[in-house]
Protein backbone atom coordinates (compact mmCIF):
# COMPACT_ATOMS: atom_id res chain seq x y z
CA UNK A 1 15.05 39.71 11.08
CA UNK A 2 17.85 36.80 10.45
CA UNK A 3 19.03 37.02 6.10
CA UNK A 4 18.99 33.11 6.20
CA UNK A 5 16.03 31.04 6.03
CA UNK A 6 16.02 27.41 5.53
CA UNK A 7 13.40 26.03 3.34
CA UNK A 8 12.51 22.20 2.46
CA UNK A 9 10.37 20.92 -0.49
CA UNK A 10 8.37 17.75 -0.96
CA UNK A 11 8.65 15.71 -4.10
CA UNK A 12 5.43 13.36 -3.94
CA UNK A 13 3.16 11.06 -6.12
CA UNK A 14 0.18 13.17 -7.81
CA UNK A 15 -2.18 10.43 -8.28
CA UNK A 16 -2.99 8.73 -4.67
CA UNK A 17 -5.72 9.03 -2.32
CA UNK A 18 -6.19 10.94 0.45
CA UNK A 19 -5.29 9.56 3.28
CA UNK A 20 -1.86 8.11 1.95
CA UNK A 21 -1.73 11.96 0.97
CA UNK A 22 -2.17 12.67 4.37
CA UNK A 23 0.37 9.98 6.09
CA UNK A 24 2.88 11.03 3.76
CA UNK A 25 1.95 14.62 4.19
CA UNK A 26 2.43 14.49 8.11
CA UNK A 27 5.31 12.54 8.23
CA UNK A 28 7.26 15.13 5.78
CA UNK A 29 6.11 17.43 8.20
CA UNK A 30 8.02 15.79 11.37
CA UNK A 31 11.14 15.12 8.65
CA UNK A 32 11.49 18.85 7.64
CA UNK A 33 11.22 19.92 11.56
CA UNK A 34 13.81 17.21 12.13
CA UNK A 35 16.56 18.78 9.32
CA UNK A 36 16.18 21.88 11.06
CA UNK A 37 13.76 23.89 8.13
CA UNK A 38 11.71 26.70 8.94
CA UNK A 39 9.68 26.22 6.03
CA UNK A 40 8.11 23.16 4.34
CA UNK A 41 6.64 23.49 0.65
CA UNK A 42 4.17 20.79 -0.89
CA UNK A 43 3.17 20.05 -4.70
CA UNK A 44 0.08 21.25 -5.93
CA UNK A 45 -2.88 19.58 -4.46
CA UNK A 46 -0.84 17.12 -2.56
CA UNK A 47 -3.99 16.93 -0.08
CA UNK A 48 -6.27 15.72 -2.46
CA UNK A 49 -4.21 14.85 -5.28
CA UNK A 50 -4.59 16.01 -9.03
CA UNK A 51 -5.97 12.76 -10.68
CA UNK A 52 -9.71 14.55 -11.39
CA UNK A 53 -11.65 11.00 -11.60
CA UNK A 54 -10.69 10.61 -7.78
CA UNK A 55 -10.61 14.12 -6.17
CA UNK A 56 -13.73 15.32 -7.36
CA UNK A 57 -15.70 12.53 -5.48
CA UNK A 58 -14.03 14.04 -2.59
CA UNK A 59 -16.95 15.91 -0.52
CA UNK A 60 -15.61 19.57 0.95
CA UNK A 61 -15.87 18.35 4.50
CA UNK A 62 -12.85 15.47 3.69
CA UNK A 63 -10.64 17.91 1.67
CA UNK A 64 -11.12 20.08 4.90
CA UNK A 65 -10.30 17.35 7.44
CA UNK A 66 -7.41 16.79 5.60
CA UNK A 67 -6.12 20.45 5.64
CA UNK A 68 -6.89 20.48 9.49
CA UNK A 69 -4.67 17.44 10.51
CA UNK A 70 -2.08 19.24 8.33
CA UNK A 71 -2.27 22.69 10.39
CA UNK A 72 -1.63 20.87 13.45
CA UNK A 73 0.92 19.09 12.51
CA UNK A 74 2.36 22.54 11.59
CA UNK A 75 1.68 23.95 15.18
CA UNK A 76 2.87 20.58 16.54
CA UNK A 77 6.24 20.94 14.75
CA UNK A 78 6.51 24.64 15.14
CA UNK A 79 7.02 24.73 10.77
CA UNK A 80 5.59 26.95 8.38
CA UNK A 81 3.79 24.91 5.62
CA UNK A 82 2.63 25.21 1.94
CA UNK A 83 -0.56 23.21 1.69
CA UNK A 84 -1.99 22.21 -1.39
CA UNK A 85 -5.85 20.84 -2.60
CA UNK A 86 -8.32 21.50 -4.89
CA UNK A 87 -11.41 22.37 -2.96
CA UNK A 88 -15.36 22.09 -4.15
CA UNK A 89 -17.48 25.74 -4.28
CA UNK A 90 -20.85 26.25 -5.09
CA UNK A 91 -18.93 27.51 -8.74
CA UNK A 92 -16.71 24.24 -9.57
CA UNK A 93 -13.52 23.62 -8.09
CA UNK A 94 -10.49 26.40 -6.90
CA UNK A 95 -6.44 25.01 -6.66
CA UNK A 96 -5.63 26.64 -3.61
CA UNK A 97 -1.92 26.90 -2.18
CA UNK A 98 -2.78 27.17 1.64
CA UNK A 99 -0.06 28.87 3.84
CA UNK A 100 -0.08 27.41 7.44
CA UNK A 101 1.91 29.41 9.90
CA UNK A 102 3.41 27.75 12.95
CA UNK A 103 0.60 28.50 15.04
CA UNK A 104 -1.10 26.37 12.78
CA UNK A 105 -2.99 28.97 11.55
CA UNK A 106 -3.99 29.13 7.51
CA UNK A 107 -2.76 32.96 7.33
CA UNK A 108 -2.73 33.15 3.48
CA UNK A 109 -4.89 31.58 0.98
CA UNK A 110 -3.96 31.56 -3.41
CA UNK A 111 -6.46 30.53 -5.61
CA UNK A 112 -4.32 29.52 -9.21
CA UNK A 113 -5.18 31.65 -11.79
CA UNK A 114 -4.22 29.97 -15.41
CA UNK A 115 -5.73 26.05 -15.34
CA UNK A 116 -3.76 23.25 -17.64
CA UNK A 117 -5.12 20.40 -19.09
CA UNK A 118 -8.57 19.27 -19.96
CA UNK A 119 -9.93 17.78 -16.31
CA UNK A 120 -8.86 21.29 -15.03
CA UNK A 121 -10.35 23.35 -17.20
CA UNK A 122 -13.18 21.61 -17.19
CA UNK A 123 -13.91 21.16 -13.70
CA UNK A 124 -12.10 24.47 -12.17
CA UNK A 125 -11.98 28.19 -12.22
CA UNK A 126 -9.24 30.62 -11.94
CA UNK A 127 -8.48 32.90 -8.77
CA UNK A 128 -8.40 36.82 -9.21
CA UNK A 129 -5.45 37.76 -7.02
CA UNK A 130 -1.75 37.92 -6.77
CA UNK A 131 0.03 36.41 -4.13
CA UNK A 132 2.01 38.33 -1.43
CA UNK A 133 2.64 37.49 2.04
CA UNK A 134 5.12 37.12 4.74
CA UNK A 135 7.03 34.52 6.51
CA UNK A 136 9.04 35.64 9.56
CA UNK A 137 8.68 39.42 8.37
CA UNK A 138 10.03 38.13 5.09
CA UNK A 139 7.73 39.12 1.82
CA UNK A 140 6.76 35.88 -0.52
CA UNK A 141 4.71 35.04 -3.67
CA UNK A 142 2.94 32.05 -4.79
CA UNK A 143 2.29 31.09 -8.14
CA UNK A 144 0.79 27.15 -8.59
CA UNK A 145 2.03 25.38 -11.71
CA UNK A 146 0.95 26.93 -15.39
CA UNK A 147 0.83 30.08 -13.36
CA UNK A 148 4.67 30.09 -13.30
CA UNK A 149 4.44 30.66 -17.79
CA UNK A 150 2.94 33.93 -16.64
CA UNK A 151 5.85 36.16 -15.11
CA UNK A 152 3.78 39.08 -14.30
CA UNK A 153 2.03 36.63 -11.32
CA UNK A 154 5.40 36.40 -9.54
CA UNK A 155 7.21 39.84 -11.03
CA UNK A 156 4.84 41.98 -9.76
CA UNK A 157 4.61 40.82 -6.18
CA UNK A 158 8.68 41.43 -6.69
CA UNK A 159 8.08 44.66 -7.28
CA UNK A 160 6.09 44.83 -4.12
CA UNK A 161 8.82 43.18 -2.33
CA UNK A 162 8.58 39.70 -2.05
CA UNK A 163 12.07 37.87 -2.32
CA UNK A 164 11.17 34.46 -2.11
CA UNK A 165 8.53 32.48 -4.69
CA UNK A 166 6.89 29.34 -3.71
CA UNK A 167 5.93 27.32 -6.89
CA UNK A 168 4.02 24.09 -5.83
CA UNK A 169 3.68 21.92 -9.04
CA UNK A 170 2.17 19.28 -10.46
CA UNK A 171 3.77 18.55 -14.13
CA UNK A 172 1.62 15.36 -14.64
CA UNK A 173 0.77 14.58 -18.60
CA UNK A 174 1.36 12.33 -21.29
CA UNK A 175 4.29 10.62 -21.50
CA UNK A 176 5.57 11.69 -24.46
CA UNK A 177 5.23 15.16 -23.20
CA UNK A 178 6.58 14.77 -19.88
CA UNK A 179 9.69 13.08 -21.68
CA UNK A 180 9.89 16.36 -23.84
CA UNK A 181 9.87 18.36 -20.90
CA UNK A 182 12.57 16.40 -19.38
CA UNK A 183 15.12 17.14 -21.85
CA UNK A 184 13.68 20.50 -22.56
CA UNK A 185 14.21 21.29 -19.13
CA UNK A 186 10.49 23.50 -19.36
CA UNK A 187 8.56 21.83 -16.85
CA UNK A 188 9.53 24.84 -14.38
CA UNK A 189 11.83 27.55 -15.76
CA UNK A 190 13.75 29.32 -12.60
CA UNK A 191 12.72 32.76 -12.53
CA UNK A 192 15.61 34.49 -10.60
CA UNK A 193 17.36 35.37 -14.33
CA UNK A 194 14.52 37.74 -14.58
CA UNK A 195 13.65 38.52 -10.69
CA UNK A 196 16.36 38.25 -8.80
CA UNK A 197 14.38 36.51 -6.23
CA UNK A 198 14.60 32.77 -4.84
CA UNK A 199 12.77 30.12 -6.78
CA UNK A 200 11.10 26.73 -4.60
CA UNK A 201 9.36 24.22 -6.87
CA UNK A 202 7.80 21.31 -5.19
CA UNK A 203 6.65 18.95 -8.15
CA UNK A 204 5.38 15.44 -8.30
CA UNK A 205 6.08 12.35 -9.71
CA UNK A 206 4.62 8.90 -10.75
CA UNK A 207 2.04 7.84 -13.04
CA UNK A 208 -1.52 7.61 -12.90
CA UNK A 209 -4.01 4.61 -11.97
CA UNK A 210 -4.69 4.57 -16.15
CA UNK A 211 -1.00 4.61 -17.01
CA UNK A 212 -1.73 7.29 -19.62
CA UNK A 213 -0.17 10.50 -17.60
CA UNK A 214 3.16 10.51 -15.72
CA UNK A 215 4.96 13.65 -13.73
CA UNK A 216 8.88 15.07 -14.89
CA UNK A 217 9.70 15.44 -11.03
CA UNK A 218 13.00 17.40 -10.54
CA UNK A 219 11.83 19.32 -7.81
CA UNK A 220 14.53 22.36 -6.96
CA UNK A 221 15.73 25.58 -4.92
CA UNK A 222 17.56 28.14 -6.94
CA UNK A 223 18.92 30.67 -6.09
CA UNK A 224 18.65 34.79 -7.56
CA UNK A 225 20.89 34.04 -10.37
CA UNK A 226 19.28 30.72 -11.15
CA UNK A 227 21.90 28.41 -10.03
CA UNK A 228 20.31 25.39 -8.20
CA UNK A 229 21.11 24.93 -4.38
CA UNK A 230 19.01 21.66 -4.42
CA UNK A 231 17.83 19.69 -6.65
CA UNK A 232 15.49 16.24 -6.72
CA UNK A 233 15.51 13.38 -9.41
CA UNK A 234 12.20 11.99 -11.69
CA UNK A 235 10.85 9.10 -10.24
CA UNK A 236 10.61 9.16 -6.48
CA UNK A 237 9.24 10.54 -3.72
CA UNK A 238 12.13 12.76 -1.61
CA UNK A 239 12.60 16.17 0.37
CA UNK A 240 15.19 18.52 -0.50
CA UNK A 241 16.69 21.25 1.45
CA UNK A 242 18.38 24.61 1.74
CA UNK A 243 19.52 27.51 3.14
CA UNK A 244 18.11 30.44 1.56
CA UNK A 245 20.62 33.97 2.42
CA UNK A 246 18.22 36.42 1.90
CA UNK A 247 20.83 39.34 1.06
CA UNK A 248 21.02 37.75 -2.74
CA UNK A 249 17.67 38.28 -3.25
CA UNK A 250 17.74 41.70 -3.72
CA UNK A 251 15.45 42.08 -7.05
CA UNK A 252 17.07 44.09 -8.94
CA UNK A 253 15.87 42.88 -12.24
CA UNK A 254 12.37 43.97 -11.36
CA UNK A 255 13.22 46.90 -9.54
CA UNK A 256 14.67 48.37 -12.91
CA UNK A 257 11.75 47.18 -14.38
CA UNK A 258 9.51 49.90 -12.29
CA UNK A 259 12.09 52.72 -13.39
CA UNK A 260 12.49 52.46 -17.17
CA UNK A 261 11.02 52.44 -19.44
CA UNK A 262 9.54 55.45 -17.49
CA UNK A 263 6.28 55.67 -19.75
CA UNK A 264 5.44 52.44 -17.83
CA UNK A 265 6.21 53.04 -14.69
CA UNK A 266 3.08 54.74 -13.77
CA UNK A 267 1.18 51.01 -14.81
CA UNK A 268 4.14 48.85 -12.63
CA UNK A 269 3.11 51.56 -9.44
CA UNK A 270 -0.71 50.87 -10.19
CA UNK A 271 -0.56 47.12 -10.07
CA UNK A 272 1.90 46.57 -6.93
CA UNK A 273 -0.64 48.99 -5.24
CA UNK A 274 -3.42 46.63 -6.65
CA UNK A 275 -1.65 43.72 -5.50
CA UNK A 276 -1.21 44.86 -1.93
CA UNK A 277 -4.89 45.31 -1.36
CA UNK A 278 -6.31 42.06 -2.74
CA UNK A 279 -3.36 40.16 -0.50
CA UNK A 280 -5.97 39.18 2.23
CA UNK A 281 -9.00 38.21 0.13
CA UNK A 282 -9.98 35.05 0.57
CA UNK A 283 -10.58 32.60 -2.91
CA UNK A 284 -14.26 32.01 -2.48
């Protein structure tokens, strides 16, 4: 198994319909084979977008269309991808991070488990899962979005092994808040300071049809010790791109997590074992 893995993210708009989401979506695709990446992360719900007055007129058959044309694009181009939509069930909606292996192939499926905002509370539920699963033998996590405040969703697949987290995004809100979270720098706190693991955020940007909401952007690759190895701005639509070297990641932070205090480490044991066999249930 190679220690280097080159990853690309995708900073895109959070608010347009689906079939620009798709264009856009398959021509990132061709880009990221073309810069040489083995791996191609999305925002959240870049299929279908995030703006709830528009994607929940979608039927289930579109959303799916859409996913399809983005799995072969993945087999055409011989990538790994990091899907995003919010799909319809018979209960409400689930934000699903689809991972597309380059077969084409959806091999792992996370639901996200804490919603933000009114529209997504309202119209979605949570998944019941952690995320673990591998890319070229290598363990990953997922977390989408609000799931990232939550560092047991991404700390205890560490703890299982996974060195790399994928954190598709979508930091749309008002725009005093957005501002806020600009010069806070809060819209995605890197987790390697308390991991060791690699951090990919793919967020989005612009503003919505209203004008009311806007997205922070500043999509980014860090790496175990949370410095950034890429980095994208606030306002446009761009890719990014890096070489992860997968002998950084070597978790240490959560590895002495399991050990001491040793009262707990009974609990840490429980829930990585927990985690391992609910990896391949499917969000339903």
């Amino acid at each position: 198994m190679s220690t280097a893995l080159q990853v690309s993210c995708v900073q895109m708009h959070w608010a347009r319909d689906l079939r620009y989401n798709v264009d856009r979506t398959l021509h990132y695709i061709e880009a990221a084979a073309r810069a040489g990446s083995r791996v191609l992360l999305f925002p959240e719900a870049h299929l279908t977008g995030y703006f709830f007055p528009y994607l929940t007129t979608l039927s289930a058959d579109v959303v799916r269309e859409a996913l399809e044309a983005t799995q072969e694009a993945a087999r055409s181009h011989g990538l790994w991808v990091i899907a995003g939509s919010i799909r319809p069930t018979a209960d409400r909606f689930l934000n699903l991070a689809h991972v597309i292996n380059p077969d084409g192939e959806i091999v792992h499926e996370y639901a996200k488990v804490h919603m933000a905002g009114r529209d997504e509370k309202s119209f979605c539920r949570g998944g019941n899962k952690l995320s673990l699963f591998e890319i070229d033998g290598i363990l990953c996590t997922l977390v989408i979005c609000r799931d990232g405040r939550h560092p047991e969703l991404y700390r205890v697949p560490a703890m299982a092994g996974a060195q790399i987290l994928f954190h598709p995004s979508c930091s749309s809100d008002e725009i005093e808040a957005v501002c806020w979270k600009r010069v806070a720098g809060r819209a995605q706190q890197p987790v390697g300071p308390n991991t060791r693991i690699f951090h990919c955020v793919a967020n989005t940007i612009g503003e919505s049809p209203d004008g009311k909401q806007t997205s922070s952007g500043s999509s980014f690759i860090r790496e175990p010790g949370g410095i950034p190895l890429a980095e994208a701005g606030f306002y446009r639509e761009e890719m990014i791109t890096a070489v992860l070297d997968l002998e950084r990641a070597d978790r240490a932070y959560v590895l002495d997590s399991m050990a001491d205090p040793p009262c707990l480490a009974p609990y840490w044991q429980a829930m990585v074992a927990e985690t391992i066999a609910r990896r391949d249930l499917r969000p339903e």
